[in-house]
Protein backbone atom coordinates (compact mmCIF):
# COMPACT_ATOMS: atom_id res chain seq x y z
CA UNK A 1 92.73 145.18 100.26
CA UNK A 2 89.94 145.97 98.27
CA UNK A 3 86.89 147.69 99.78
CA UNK A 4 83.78 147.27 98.47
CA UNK A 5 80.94 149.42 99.69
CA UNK A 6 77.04 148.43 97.97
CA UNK A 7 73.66 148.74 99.51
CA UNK A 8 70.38 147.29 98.35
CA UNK A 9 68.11 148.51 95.75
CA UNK A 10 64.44 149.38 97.21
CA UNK A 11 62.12 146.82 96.09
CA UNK A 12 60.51 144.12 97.39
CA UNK A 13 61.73 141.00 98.57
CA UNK A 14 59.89 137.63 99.23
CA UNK A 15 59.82 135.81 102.74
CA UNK A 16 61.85 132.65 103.37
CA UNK A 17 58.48 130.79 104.99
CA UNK A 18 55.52 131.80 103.18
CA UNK A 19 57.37 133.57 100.08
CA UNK A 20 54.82 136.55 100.37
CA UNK A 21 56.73 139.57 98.83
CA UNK A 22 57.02 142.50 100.86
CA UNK A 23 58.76 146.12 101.22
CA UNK A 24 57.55 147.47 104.45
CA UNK A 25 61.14 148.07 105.47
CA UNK A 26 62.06 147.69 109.60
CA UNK A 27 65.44 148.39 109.44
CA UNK A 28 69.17 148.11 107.72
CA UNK A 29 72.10 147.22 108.76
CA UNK A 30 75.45 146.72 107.51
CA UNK A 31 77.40 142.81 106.39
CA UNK A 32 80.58 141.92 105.76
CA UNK A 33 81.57 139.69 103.11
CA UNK A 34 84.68 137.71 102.10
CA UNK A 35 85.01 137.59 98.54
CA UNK A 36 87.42 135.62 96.33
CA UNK A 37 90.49 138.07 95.69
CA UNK A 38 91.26 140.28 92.91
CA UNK A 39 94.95 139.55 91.48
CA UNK A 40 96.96 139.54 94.82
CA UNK A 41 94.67 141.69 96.99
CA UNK A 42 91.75 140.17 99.07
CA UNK A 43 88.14 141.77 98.65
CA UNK A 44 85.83 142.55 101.23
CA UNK A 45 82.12 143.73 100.45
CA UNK A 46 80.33 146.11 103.51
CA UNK A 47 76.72 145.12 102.38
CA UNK A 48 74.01 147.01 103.56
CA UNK A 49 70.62 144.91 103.94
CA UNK A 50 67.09 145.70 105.26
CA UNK A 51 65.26 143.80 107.50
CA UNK A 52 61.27 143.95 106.37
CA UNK A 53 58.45 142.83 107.77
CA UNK A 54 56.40 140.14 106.94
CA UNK A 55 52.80 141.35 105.80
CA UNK A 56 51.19 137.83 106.11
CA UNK A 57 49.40 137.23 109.46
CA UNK A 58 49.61 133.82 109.40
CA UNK A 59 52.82 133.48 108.89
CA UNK A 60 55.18 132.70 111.68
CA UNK A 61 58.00 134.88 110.87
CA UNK A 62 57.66 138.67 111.54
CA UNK A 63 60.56 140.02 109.89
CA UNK A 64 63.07 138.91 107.28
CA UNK A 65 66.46 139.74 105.74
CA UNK A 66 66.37 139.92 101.84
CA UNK A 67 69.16 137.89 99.98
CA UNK A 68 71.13 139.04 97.49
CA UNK A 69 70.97 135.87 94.73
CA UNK A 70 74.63 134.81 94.12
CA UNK A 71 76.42 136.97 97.12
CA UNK A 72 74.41 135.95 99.97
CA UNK A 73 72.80 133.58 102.27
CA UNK A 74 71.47 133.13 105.82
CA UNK A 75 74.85 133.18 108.06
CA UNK A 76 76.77 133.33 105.64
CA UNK A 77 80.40 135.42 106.43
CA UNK A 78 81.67 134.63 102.65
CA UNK A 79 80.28 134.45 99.06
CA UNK A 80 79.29 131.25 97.59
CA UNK A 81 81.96 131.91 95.61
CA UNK A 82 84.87 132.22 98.22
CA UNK A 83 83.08 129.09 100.06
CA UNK A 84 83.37 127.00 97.10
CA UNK A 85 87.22 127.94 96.63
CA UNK A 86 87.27 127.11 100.35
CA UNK A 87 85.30 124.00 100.10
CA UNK A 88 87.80 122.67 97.17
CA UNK A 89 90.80 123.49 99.39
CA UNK A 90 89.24 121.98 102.61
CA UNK A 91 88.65 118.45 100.34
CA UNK A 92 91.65 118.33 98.31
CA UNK A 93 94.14 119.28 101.72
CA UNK A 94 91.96 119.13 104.89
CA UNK A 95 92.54 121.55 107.84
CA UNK A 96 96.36 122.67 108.26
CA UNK A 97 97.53 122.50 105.00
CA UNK A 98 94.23 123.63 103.57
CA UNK A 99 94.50 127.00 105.96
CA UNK A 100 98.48 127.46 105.11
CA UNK A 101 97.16 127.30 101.17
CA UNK A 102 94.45 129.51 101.67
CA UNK A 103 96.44 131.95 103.04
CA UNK A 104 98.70 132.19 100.24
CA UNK A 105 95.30 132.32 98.16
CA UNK A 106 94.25 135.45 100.37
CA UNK A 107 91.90 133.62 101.56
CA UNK A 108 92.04 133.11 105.12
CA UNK A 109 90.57 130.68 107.40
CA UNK A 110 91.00 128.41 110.08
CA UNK A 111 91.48 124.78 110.08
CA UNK A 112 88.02 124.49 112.34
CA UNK A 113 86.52 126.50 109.36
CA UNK A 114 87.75 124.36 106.56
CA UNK A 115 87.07 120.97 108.32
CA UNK A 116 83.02 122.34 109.06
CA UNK A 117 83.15 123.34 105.09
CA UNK A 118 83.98 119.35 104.56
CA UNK A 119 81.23 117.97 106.36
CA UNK A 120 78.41 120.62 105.62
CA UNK A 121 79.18 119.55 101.91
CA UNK A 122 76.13 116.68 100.96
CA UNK A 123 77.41 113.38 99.93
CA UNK A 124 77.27 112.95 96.18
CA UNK A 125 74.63 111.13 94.54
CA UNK A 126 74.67 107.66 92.93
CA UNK A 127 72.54 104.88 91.68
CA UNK A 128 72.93 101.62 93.11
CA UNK A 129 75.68 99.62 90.77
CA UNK A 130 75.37 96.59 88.84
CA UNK A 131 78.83 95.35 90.02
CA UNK A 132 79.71 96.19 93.46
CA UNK A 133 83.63 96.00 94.40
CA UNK A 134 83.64 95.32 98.28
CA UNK A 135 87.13 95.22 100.24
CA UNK A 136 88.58 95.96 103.76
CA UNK A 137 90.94 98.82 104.71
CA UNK A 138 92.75 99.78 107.46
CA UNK A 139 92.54 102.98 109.82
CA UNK A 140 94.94 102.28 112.22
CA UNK A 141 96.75 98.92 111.18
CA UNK A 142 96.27 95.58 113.33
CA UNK A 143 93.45 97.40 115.12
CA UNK A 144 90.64 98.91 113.16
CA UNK A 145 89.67 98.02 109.78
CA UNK A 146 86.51 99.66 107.48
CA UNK A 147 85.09 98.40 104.38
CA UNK A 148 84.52 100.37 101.32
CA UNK A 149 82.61 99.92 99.04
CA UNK A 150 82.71 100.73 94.91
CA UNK A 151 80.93 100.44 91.77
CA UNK A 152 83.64 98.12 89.65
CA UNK A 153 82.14 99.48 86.18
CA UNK A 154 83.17 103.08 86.78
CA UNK A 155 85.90 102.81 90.26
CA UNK A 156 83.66 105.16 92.11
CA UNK A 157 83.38 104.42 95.76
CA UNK A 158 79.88 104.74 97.01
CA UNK A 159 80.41 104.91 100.63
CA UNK A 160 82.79 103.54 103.43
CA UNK A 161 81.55 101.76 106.40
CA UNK A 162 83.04 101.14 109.88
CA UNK A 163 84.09 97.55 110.59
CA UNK A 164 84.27 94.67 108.09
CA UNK A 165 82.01 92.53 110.00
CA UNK A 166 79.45 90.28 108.06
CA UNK A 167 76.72 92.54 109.73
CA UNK A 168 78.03 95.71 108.48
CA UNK A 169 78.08 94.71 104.65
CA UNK A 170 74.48 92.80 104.69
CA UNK A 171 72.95 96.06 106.54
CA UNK A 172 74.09 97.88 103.95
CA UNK A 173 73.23 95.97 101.22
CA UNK A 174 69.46 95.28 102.24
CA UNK A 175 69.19 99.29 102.66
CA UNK A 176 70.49 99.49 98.80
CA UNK A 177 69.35 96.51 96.70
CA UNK A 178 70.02 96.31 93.25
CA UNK A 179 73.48 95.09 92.90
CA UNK A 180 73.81 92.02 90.22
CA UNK A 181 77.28 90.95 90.87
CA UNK A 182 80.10 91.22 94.21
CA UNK A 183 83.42 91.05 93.90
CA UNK A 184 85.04 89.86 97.09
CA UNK A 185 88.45 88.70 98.30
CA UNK A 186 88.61 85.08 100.33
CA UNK A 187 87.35 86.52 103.37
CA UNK A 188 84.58 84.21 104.62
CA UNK A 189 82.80 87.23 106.26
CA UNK A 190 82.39 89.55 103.15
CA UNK A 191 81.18 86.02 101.60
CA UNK A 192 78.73 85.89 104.57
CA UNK A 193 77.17 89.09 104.45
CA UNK A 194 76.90 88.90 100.67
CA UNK A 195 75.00 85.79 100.58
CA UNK A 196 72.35 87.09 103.96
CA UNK A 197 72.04 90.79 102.62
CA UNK A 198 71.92 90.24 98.29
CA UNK A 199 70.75 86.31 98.49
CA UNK A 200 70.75 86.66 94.76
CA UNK A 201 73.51 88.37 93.67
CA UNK A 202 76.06 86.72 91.76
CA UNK A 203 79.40 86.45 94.01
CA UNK A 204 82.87 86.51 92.48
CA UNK A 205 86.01 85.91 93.82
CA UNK A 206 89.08 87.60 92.83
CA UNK A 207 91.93 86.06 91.29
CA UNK A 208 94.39 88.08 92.39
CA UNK A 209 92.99 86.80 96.02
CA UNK A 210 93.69 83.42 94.55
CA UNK A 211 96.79 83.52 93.08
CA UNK A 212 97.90 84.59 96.60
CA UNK A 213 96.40 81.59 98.45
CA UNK A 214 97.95 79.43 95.79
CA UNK A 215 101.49 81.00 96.72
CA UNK A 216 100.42 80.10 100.16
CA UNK A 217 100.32 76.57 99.94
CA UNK A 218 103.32 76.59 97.52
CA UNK A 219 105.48 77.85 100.17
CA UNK A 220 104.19 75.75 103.14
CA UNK A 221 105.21 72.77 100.37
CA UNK A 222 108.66 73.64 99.51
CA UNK A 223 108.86 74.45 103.49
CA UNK A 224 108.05 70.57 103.90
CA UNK A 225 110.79 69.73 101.26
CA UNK A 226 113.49 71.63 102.86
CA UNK A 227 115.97 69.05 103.39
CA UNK A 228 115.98 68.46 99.29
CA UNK A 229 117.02 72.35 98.66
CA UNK A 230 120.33 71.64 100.73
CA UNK A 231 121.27 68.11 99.46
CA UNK A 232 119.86 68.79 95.96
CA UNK A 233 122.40 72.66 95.82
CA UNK A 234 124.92 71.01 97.94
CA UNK A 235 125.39 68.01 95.57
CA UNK A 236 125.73 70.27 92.44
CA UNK A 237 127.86 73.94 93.76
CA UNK A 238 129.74 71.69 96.64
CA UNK A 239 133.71 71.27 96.16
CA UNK A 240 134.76 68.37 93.38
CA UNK A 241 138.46 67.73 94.77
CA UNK A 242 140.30 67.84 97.59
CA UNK A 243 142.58 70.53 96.09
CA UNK A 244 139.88 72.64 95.37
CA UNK A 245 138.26 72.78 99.37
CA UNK A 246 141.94 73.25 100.58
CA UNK A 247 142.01 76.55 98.14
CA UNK A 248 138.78 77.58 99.22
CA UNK A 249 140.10 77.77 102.67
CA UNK A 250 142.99 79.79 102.33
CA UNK A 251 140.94 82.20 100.09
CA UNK A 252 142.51 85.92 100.62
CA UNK A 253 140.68 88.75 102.42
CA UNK A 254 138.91 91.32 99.97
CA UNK A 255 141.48 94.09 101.03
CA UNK A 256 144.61 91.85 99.88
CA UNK A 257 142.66 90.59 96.56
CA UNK A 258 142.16 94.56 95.53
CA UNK A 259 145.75 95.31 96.33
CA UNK A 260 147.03 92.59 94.35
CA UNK A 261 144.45 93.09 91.24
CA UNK A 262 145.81 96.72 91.51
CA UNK A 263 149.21 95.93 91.40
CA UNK A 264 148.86 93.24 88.47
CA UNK A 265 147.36 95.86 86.11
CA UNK A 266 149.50 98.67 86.82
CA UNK A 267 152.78 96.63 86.53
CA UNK A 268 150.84 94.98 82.78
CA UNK A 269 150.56 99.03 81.69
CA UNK A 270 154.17 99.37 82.84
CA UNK A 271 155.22 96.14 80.87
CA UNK A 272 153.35 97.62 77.63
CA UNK A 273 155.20 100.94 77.82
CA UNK A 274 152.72 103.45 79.44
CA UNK A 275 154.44 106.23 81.79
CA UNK A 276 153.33 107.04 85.98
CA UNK A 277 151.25 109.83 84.73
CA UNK A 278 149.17 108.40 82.25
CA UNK A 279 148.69 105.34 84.04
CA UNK A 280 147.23 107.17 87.06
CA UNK A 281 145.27 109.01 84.44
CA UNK A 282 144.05 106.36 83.09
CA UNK A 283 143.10 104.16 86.74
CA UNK A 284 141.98 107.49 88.41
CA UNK A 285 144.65 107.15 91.24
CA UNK A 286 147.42 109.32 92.66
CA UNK A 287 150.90 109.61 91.69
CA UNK A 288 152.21 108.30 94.68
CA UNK A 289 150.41 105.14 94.51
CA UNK A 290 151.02 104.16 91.05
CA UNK A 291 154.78 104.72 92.17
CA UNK A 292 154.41 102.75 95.42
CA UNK A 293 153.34 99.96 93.31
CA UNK A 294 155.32 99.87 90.70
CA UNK A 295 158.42 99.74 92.81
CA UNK A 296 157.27 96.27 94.37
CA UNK A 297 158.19 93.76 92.97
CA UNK A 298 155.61 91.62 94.03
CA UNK A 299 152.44 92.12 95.51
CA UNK A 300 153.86 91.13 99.47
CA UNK A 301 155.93 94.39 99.67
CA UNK A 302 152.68 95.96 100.11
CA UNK A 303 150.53 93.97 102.29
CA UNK A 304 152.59 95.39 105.39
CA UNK A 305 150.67 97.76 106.92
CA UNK A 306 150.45 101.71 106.50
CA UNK A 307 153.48 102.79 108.71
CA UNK A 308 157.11 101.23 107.38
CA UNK A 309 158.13 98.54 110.23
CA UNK A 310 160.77 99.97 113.04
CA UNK A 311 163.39 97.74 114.71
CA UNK A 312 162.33 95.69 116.95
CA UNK A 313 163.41 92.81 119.17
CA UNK A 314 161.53 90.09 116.84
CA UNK A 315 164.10 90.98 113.73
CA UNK A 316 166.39 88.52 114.50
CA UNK A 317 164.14 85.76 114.48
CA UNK A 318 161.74 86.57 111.96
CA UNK A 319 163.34 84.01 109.51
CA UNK A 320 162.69 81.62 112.28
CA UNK A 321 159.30 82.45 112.31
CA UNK A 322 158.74 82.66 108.46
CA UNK A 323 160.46 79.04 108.03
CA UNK A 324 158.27 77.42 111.36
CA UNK A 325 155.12 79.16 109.89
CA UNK A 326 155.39 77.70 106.14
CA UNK A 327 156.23 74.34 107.67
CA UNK A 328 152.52 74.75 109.14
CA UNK A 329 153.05 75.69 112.38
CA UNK A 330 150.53 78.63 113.27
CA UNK A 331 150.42 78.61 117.07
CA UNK A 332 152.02 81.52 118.26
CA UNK A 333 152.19 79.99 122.01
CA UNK A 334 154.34 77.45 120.75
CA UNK A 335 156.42 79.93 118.68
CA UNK A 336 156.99 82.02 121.56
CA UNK A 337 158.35 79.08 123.63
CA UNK A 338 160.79 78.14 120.59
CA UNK A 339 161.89 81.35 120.36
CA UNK A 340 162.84 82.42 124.25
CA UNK A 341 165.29 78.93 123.89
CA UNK A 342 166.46 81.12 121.12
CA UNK A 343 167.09 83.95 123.06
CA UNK A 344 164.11 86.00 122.55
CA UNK A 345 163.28 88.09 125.65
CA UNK A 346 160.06 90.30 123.91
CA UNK A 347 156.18 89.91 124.68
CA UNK A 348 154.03 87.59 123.01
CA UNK A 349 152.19 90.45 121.80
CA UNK A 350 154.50 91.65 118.73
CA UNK A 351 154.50 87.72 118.13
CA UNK A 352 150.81 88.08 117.62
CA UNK A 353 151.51 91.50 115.56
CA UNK A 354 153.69 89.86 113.15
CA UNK A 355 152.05 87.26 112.37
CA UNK A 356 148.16 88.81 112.11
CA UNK A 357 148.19 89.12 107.87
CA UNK A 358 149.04 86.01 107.93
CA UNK A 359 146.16 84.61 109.47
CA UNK A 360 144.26 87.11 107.91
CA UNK A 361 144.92 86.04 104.20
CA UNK A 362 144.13 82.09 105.83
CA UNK A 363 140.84 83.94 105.88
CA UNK A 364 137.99 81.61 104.67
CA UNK A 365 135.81 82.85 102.25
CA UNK A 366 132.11 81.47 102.99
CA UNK A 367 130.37 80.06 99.66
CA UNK A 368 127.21 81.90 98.98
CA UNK A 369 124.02 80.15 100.72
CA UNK A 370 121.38 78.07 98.82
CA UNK A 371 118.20 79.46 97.59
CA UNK A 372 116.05 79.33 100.33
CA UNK A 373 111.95 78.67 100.74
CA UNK A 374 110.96 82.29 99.84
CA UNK A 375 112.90 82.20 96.41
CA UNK A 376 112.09 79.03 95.46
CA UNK A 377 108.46 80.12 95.93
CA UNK A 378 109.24 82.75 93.89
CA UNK A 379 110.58 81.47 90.97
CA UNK A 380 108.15 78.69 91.38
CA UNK A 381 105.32 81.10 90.92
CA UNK A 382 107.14 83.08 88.23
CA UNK A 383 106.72 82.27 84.81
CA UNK A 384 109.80 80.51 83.76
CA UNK A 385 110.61 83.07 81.11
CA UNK A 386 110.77 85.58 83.00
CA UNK A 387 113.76 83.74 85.45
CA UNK A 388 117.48 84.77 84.56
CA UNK A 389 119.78 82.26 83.30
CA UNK A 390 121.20 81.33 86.45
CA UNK A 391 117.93 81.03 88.45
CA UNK A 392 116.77 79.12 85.54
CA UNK A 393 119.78 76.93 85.68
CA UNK A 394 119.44 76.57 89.58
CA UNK A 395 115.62 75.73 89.15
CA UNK A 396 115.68 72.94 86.52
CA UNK A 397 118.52 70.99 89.19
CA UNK A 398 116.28 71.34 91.89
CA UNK A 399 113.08 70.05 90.24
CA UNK A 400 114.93 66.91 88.84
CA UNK A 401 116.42 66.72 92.29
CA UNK A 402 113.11 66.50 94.01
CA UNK A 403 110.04 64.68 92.11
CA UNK A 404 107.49 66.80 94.65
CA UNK A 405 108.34 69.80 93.78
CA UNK A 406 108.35 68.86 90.36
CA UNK A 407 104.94 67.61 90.50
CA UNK A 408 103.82 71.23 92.40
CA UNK A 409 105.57 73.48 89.75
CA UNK A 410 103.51 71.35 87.05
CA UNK A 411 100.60 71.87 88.75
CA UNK A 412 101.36 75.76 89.62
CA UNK A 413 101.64 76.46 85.96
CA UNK A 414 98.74 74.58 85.16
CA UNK A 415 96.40 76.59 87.21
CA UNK A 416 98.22 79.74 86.39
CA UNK A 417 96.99 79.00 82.79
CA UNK A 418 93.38 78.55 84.18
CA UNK A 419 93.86 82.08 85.34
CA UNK A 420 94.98 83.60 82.41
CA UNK A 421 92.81 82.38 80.26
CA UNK A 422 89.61 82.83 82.83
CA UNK A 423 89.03 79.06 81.28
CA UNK A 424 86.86 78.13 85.09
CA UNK A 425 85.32 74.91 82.84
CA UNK A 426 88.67 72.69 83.37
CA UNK A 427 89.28 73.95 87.39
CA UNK A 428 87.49 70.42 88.28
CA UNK A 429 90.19 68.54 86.42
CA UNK A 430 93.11 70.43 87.81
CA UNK A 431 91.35 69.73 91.32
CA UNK A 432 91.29 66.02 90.64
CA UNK A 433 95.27 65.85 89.69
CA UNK A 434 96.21 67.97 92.61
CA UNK A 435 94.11 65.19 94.68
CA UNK A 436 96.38 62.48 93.15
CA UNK A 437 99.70 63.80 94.27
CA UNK A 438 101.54 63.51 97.65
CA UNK A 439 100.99 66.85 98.25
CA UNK A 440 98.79 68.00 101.78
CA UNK A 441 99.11 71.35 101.42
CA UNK A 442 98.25 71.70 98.00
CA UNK A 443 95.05 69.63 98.65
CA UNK A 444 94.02 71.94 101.70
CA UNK A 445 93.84 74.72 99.05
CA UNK A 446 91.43 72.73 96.85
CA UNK A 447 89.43 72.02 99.67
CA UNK A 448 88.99 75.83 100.15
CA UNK A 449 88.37 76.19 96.47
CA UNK A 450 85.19 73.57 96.67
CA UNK A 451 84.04 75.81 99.73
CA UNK A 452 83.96 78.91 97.87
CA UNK A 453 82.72 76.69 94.55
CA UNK A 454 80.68 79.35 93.07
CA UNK A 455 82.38 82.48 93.42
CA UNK A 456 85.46 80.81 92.56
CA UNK A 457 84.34 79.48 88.84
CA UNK A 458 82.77 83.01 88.33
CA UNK A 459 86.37 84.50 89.35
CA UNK A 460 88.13 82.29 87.05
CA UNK A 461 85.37 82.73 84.09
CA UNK A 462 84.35 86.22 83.88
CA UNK A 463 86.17 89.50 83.63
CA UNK A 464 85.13 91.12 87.15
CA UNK A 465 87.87 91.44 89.71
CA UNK A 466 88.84 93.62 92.65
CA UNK A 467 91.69 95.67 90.81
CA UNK A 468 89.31 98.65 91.18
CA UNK A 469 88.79 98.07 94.77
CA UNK A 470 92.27 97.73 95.41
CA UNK A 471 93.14 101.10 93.74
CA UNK A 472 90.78 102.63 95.25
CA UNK A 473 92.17 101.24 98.73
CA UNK A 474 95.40 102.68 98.06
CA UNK A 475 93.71 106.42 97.82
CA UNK A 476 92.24 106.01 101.29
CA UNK A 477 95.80 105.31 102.35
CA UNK A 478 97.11 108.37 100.88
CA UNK A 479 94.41 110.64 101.89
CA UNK A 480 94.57 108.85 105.56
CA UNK A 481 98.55 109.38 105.35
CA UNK A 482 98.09 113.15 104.05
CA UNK A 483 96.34 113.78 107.70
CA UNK A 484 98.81 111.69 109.71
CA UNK A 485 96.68 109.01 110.35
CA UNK A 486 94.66 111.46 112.77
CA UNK A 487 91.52 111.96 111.46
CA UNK A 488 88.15 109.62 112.54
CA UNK A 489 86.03 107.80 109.64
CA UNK A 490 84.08 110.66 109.27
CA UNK A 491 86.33 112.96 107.66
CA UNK A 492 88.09 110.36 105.70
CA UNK A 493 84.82 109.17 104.21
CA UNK A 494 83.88 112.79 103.30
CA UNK A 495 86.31 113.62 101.73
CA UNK A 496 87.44 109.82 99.98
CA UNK A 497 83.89 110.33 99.09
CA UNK A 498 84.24 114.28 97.52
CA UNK A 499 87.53 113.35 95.56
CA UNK A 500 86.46 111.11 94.04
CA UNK A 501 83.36 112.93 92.97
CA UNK A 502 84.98 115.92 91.64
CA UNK A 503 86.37 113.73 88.70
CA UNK A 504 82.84 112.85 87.53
C-alpha cells in the first residue's frame, strides 16, 4: 500500500452557506481517503483538516470543514477521482461483477456501494427531439412491459417509463413538447397516447411493423388453402407406376444400404487392382474390415449379425423357411405350424430370430413430407431470387396448382415493392385489387391499414422507422440479462440511460 500523509496549509477558507472567508481555526482532525492506485498498489491519503469557525453572525452555520478542491468533498470516503473510476465500473457492470472488477483494480468496494454510486449519478441532459422513436420492452416477459423512449436522429434513449399504457406515453409527452414526428409500431395504444399527448405531431408507422402484419394474413391464407398444398405436392412427387410404390416399400434400412455401398466400392478398388492396405488407406477403415468385405462375395454374407451363427435346431429347415418366405409367406405363426409337421420341436422365438433382417430390409422408407403453412409463408414472403432451385421449383407447381395463392403472392410482391421504394402514393390502388380478390384475410389487413391511414402513408413515404428503437431494445435486454433479470426499473433505466451517454 501506499501511505500518504498531508495536512493543510494555514490560510483561510470560505464557508459553504454564506462563503465568508475565515481562519479562526477550532480544531483538526485527521481523514482518510481512497485514492485511485499507483501501478499495482492501492493509495490511501491520512488528510488532516481544520474545522474553523464561521465569523458571520448571521449566518447559520458555526463551524466549517475546509475542502481541499479536487481531493475532497463533504462525506466523501474517496477522491473524485477513485469515485469516478468507481462510478464507470458500477454503470458499465453493476454491483457483483462491478465489486469482483474493482477488486482486481485495487479498488475495493461493495456491491451496496457501487449500486448507490449508480443512482447518485444525475441523469444526462437532452433537448427534446424532433423525431421521437417510441417502443415497448419487456422486464419480466408475459408480465411487465416498459416503454422507452429515443431520439431516432441520433439512437439516444431519453428516458424509460414503466408500463406501455396510452396514459404513460401522453403524460410524458405533454411534460416534454416539442417532438415533430413519432415513430410507432401497430399498437393502437402508443397510437392513442400519441394523438391525446402531441395532437400535432406527425405519426409514422413502421414498416418493419407492417411487413409483419402482412406475413400475418399471408399465413392465415395459405392456412385456409391447406387442402391444395397436399393434392397440389401429392399430384407432382407421388409414385407414377405400380412398380415404382412396390420398390418404395421394400426400401432397405439405412444400416444395410451403408453396408452394401461399402462393400460395392471396396470390391470396384479390388477389381481395379488396389491392395487391403491402400484401400483402407484410402476409405479410412481398418484392416480387418476391408478383409471381411472383400471375402463376401456378395453383400448378404454380411448382413448376419455381429456374432457368426451356432448350430441350432432351425438348421435343418432353414431352406424350408428361405423357399416359404420368397414365395411371400411372412407369418412366422404359420411357419412354425408347417414346420413342427416337419419335425421341428424348437420355440417360436429363434423362428422370430431368423427371420428379423428380413423384415427389417421390408422396412418402408417414408417419402419426405410436403412443405407445410410456415414455409410456404416463407418463401411466399421471400423474394423469389433469393429461393434455391428446388424451393423455386416446388413454388412455381404450387401457385399454378392453386389460383388463390397465386393471386396472394402477386399481391405480396406488389406491396413489398411499395415498401421498398417508400412509393405510399399507389398504397390506395394496391388496397383496391386486394378488395377484388377472394381473399378475407388479406382484406382484414387493409381494413387495418385504412384505420391507421395516416401513419401508415407516412411509414411507407418517408425515411423514419423504428430500427433505432429496436436496437436500442435489444441493449436493455442485454444490460437486463447482464443482472439476471433481477434488478427493478430503476437501476435499469440508470444505467440504459448512463451507457448510452458515455458515447456522446
Amino acid at each position: 500500500m501506499v501511505h500518504i500523509v498531508a495536512r493543510t496549509l494555514d490560510g483561510t477558507a470560505s464557508c459553504p452557506d454564506c462563503e465568508l472567508p475565515s481562519s479562526h481555526v477550532h480544531s483538526c482532525y485527521e481523514r482518510r481517503l481512497a485514492d485511485t492506485p499507483v501501478g499495482d498498489q492501492p493509495v490511501v491519503i491520512a488528510l488532516t483538516v481544520r474545522r474553523l469557525y464561521c465569523d458571520n453572525a448571521l449566518c447559520g452555520r458555526r463551524t466549517f470543514v475546509e475542502q481541499v478542491a479536487g481531493l475532497t468533498f463533504r462525506y466523501g470516503r474517496r477522491t473524485p477521482a477513485s469515485r469516478r473510476v468507481l462510478t464507470v465500473v458500477a454503470v458499465a457492470l453493476a454491483g457483483r461483477a462491478g465489486a469482483r472488477l474493482a477488486a482486481v483494480l485495487q479498488t475495493r468496494a461493495s456491491r451496496t456501494t457501487l449500486l448507490r454510486a449508480i443512482m447518485a449519478v444525475p441523469d444526462p441532459l437532452w433537448a427534446v427531439p424532433k423525431v421521437l422513436g417510441v417502443d415497448d420492452f419487456a422486464t419480466r416477459r408475459g408480465h411487465h412491459y416498459g416503454t422507452v423512449l429515443i431520439d431516432c436522429e441520433t439512437g439516444r434513449p431519453l428516458d424509460l417509463l414503466p408500463g406501455r399504457d396510452a396514459s404513460t406515453l401522453a403524460g410524458w409527452l405533454r411534460e416534454h413538447p416539442g417532438a415533430e414526428i413519432i415513430c410507432r409500431d401497430r399498437a393502437g395504444s402508443y397510437a392513442d397516447g400519441a394523438r391525446t399527448g402531441a395532437p400535432n405531431a406527425i405519426q409514422v408507422a413502421d414498416r418493419f411493423h407492417l411487413w409483419q402484419n402482412l406475413g400475418t394474413a399471408v399465413e392465415a391464407t395459405v392456412r385456409l388453402h391447406s387442402t391444395c398444398l397436399k393434392t397440389a405436392f401429392t399430384s407432382s412427387d407421388g409414385p407414377t407406376s405400380d412398380g415404382d410404390s412396390a420398390d418404395a416399400t421394400k426400401t432397405m434400412s439405412p444400416i444395410e444400404a451403408r453396408i452394401r455401398e461399402r462393400h460395392a466400392t471396396i470390391h470396384a478398388l479390388l477389381a481395379q487392382g488396389h491392395g487391403i492396405r491402400e484401400i483402407a488407406r484410402e476409405l479410412h477403415m481398418g484392416g480387418n474390415t476391408v478383409r471381411r468385405n472383400a471375402r463376401a462375395a456378395v453383400p448378404e454374407q454380411l448382413l448376419t449379425g455381429r456374432h457368426q451363427p451356432r448350430a441350432s435346431q432351425l438348421d435343418p429347415y432353414k431352406s424350408h423357411l428361405d423357399n416359404r418366405w420368397a414365395e411371400g409367406h411372412t407369418n412366422a405363426i404359420q411357419l412354425l405350424a408347417e414346420l413342427q409337421i416337419l419335425g421341428y420341436r424348437g420355440s417360436y422365438q429363434i423362428i422370430s430370430d431368423y427371420l428379423r433382417p428380413r423384415r427389417r430390409r421390408r422396412i418402408r422408407v417414408v417419402p419426405p413430407a410436403p412443405p407445410g403453412v410456415r414455409r410456404i409463408t416463407r418463401w411466399m414472403m421471400r423474394h423469389p431470387e433469393h429461393l434455391a432451385d428446388a424451393e423455386r421449383q416446388q413454388f412455381v407447381a404450387l401457385l399454378a396448382h392453386c389460383p388463390e395463392l397465386k393471386a396472394l403472392h402477386e399481391h405480396v410482391r406488389s406491396f413489398a415493392e411499395i415498401l421498398q421504394t417508400r412509393s405510399g402514393q399507389h398504397l390506395k390502388d394496391w388496397i383496391t385489387a386486394v378488395r377484388t380478390a377472394d381473399l378475407p384475410r388479406l382484406h382484414a389487413f387493409a381494413t387495418g391499414l385504412e384505420r391507421d391511414w395516416d401513419a401508415v402513408l407516412q411509414g411507407l413515404s418517408t425515411r423514419w422507422n423504428s430500427g433505432p428503437v429496436e436496437g436500442r431494445v435489444n441493449q436493455i435486454k442485454m444490460v437486463k440479462r447482464q443482472m439476471f433479470g433481477r434488478a427493478k426499473l430503476p437501476l435499469l433505466r440508470k444505467r440504459v440511460l448512463l451507457t448510452a451517454a458515455a458515447n456522446w
